[in-house]
Protein backbone atom coordinates (compact mmCIF):
# COMPACT_ATOMS: atom_id res chain seq x y z
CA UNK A 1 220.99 96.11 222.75
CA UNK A 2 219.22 94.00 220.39
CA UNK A 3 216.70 91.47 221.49
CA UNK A 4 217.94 87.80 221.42
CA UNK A 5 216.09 85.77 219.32
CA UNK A 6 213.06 83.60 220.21
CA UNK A 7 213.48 80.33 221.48
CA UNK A 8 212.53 77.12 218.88
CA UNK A 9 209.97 76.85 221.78
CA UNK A 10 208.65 80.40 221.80
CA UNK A 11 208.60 80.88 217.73
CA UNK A 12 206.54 77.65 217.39
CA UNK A 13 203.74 79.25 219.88
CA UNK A 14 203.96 82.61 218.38
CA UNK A 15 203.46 81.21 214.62
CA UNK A 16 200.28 79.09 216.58
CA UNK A 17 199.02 82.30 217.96
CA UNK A 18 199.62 83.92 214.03
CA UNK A 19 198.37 80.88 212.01
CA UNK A 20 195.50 79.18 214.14
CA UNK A 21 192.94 82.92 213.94
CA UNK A 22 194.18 83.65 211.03
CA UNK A 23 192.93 79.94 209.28
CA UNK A 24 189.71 80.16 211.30
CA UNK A 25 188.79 83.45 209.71
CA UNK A 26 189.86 82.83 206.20
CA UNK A 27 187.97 79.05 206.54
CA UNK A 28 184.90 81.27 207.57
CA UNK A 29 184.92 83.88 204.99
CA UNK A 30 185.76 82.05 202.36
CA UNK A 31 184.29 78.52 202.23
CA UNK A 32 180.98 79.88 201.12
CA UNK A 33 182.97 80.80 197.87
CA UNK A 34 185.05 78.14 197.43
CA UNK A 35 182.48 75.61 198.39
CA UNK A 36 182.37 73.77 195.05
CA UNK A 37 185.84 73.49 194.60
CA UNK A 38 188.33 70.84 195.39
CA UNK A 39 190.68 70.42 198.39
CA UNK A 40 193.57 70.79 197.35
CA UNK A 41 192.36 74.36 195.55
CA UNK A 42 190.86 75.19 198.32
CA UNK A 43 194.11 74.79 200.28
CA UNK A 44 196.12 76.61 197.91
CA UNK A 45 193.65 79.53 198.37
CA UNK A 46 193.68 79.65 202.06
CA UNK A 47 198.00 79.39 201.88
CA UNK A 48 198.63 81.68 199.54
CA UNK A 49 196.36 84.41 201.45
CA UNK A 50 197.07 83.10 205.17
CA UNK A 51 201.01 83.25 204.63
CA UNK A 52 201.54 87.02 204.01
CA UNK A 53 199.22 87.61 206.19
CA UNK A 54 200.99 85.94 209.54
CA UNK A 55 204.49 86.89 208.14
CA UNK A 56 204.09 90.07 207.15
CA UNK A 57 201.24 91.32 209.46
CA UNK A 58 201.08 89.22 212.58
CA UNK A 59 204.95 87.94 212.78
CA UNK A 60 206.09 91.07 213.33
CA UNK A 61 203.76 92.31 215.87
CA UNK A 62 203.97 89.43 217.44
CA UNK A 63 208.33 89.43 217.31
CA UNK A 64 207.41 93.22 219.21
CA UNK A 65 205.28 92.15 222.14
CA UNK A 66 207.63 89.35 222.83
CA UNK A 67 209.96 92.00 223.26
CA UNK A 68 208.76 94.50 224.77
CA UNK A 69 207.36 91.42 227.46
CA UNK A 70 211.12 90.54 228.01
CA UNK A 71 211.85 94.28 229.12
């Protein structure tokens, strides 16, 4: 039996618990380099590196656990 999809509830908390570390770590390893730049550059940076990240590597793990916690 396939596991019934998360809740709009539940998918909003599991994309905080993907995006929120995932921005703090990026902010702190790469402001230093993108110090000089401007915000909106900066942004794109941080976006175009966060997103695969949470969708392809956290999303999934995180689809998993949810789960394997409803078992």
């Amino acid at each position: 039996m396939s596991p019934t999809p998360p809740s709009k509830h539940e998918l909003a908390l599991m994309i905080w618990v993907a995006v929120f570390p995932t921005l703090t770590v990026l902010n702190l390893t790469l402001t230093p380099h993108l110090a000089g730049q401007g915000t909106v550059l900066r942004t794109f940076v941080l976006a175009t590196v966060a997103v695969p990240i949470v969708i392809y590597g956290l999303m999934p793990r995180l689809h998993r656990l949810r789960a394997r916690i409803r078992r």
